[in-house]
C-alpha atoms as a PDB file:
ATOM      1  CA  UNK A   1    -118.060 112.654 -70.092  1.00  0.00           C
ATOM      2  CA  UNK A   2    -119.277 110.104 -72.899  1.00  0.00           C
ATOM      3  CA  UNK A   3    -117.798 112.236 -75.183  1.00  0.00           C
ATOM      4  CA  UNK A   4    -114.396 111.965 -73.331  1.00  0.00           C
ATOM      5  CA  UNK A   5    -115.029 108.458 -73.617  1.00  0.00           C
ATOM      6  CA  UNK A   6    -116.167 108.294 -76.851  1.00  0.00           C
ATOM      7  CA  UNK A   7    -112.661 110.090 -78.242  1.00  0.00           C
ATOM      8  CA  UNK A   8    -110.465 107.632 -76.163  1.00  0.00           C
ATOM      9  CA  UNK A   9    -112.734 105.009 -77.507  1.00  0.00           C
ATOM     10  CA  UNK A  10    -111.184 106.319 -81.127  1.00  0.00           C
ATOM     11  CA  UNK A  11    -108.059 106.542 -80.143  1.00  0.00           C
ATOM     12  CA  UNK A  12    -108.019 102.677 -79.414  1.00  0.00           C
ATOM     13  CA  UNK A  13    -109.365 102.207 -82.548  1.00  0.00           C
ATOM     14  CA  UNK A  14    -106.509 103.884 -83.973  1.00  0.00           C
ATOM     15  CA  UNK A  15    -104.420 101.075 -81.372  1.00  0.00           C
ATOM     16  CA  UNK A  16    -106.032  98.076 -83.180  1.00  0.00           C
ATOM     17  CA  UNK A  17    -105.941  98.872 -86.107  1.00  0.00           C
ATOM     18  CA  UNK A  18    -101.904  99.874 -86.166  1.00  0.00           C
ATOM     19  CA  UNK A  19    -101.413  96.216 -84.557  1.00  0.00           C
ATOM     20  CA  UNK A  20    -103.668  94.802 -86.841  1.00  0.00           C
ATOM     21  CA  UNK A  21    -100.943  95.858 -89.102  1.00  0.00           C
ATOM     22  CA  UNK A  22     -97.824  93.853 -87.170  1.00  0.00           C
ATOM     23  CA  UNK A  23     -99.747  91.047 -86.281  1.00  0.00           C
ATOM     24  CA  UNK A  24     -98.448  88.984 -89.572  1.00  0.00           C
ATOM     25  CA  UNK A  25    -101.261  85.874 -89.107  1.00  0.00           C
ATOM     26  CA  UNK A  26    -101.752  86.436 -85.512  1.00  0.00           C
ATOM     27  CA  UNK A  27     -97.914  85.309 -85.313  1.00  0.00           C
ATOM     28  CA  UNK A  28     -96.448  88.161 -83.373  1.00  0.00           C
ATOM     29  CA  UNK A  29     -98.450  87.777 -79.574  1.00  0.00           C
ATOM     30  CA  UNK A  30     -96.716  90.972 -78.171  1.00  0.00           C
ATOM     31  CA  UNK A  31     -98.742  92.493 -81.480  1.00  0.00           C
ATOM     32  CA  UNK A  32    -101.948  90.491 -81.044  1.00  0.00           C
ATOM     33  CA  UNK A  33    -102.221  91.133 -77.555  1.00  0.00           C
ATOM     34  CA  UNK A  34    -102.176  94.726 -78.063  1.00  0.00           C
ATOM     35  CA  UNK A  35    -104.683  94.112 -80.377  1.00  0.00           C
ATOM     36  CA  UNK A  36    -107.246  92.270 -78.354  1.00  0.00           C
ATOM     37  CA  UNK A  37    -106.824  94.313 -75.553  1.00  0.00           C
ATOM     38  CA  UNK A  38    -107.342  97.722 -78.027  1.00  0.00           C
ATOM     39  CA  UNK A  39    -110.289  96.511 -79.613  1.00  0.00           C
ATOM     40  CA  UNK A  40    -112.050  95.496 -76.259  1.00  0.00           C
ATOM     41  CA  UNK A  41    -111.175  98.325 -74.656  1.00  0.00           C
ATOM     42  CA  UNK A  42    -112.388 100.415 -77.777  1.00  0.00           C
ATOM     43  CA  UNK A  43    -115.592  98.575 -78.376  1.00  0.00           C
ATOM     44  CA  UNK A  44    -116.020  99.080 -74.562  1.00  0.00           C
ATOM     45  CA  UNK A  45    -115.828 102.575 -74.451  1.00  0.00           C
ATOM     46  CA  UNK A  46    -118.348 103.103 -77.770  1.00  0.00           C
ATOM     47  CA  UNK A  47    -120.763 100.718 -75.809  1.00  0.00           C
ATOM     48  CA  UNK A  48    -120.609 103.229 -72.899  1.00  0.00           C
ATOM     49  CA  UNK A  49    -120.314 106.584 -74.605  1.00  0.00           C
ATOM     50  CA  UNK A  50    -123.364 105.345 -76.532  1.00  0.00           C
ATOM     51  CA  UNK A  51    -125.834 105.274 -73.548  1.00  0.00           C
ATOM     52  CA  UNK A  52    -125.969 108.896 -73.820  1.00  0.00           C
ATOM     53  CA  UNK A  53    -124.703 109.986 -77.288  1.00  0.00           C
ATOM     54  CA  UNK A  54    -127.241 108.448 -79.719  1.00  0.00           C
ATOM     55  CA  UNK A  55    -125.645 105.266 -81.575  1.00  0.00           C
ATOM     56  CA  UNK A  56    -125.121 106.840 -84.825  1.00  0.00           C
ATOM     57  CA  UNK A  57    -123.703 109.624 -84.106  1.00  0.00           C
ATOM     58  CA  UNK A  58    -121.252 107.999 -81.653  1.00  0.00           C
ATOM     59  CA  UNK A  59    -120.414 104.955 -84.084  1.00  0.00           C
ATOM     60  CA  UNK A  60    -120.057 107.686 -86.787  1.00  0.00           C
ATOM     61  CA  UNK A  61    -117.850 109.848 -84.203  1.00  0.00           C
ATOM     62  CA  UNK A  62    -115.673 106.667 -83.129  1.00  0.00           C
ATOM     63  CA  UNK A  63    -115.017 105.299 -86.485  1.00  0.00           C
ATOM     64  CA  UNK A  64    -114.174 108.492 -87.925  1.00  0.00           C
ATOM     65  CA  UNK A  65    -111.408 109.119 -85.077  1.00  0.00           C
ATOM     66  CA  UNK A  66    -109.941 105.650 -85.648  1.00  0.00           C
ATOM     67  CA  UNK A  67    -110.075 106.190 -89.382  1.00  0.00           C
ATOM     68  CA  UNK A  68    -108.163 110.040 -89.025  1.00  0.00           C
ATOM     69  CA  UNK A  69    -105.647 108.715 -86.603  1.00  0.00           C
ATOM     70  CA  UNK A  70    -105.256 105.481 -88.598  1.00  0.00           C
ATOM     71  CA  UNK A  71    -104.238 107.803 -91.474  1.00  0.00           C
ATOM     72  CA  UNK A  72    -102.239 109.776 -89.666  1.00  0.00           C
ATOM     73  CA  UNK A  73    -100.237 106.951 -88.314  1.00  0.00           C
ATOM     74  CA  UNK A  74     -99.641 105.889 -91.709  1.00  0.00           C
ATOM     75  CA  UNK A  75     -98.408 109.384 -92.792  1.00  0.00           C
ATOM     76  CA  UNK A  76     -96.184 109.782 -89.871  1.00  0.00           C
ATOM     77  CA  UNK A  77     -94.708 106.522 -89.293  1.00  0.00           C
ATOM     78  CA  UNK A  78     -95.306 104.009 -92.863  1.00  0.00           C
ATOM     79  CA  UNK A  79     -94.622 106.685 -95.195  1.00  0.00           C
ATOM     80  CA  UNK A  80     -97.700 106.844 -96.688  1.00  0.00           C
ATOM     81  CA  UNK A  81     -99.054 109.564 -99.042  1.00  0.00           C
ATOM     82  CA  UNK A  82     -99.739 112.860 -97.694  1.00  0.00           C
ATOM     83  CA  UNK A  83    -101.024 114.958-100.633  1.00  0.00           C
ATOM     84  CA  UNK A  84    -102.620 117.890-101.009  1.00  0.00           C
ATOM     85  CA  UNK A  85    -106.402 116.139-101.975  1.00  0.00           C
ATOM     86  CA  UNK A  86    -105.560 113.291 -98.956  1.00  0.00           C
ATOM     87  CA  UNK A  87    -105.226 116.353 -96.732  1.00  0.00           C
ATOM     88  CA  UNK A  88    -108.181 118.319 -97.880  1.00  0.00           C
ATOM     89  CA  UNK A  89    -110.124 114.937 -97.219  1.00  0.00           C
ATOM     90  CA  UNK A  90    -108.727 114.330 -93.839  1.00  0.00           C
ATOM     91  CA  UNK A  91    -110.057 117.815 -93.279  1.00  0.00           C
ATOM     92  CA  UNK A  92    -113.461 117.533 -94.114  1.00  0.00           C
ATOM     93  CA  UNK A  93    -113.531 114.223 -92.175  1.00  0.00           C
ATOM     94  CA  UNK A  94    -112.622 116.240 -88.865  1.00  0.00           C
ATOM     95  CA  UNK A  95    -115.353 119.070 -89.919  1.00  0.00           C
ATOM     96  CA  UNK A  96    -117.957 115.977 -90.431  1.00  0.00           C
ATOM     97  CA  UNK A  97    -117.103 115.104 -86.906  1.00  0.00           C
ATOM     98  CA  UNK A  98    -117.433 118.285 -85.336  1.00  0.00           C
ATOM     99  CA  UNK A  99    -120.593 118.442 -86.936  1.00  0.00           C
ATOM    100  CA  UNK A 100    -121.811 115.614 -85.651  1.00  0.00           C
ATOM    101  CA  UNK A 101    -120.770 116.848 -82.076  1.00  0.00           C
ATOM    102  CA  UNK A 102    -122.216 120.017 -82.720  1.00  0.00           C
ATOM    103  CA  UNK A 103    -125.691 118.815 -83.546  1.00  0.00           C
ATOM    104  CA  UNK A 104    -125.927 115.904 -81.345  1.00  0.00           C
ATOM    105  CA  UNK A 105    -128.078 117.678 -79.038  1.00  0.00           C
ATOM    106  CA  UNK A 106    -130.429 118.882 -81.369  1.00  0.00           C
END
């Protein structure tokens, strides 16, 4: 299950840092809130995953979701860059973390 939570834990990451974005000097509160309430609830969820997934593996794990879907989000919605290269990166980011997964017991 830490796992689970570790993922989510990501995936708020990926929250934050897209309000981060539309906060505009902490102006916006609809935008801010949803950015204090991502990063606690994302910082929560590495604090618990990492009781049983050591804490560099599952800070490596969480930041490296929130950086793939923060790039993705950018892609899909800002119109950033997706080359070939930025692709082949993003992949080898995602085989880092399976790695990680995979070896975590070991």
């Amino acid at each position: 299950m830490a796992w689970v939570w570790l993922i989510v834990g990501g995936l708020f990451e990926v929250g934050f840092t897209t309000c981060l974005r539309n906060v505009d000097g902490f102006r916006h509160i609809g935008w801010t809130l949803g950015f204090l309430a991502a990063v606690s609830l994302s910082m929560l969820l590495l604090e618990v995953a990492s009781r049983s997934i050591p804490m560099g593996t599952a800070y490596a794990v969480w930041t490296g979701v929130g950086a793939l879907g923060t790039v993705l989000i950018g892609i899909f919605f800002y119109g950033e860059a997706a080359t070939p290269l930025r692709l082949l990166l993003i992949f080898g980011a995602v085989a880092c973390i399976a790695g990680l997964k995979l070896t975590a017991g070991h």
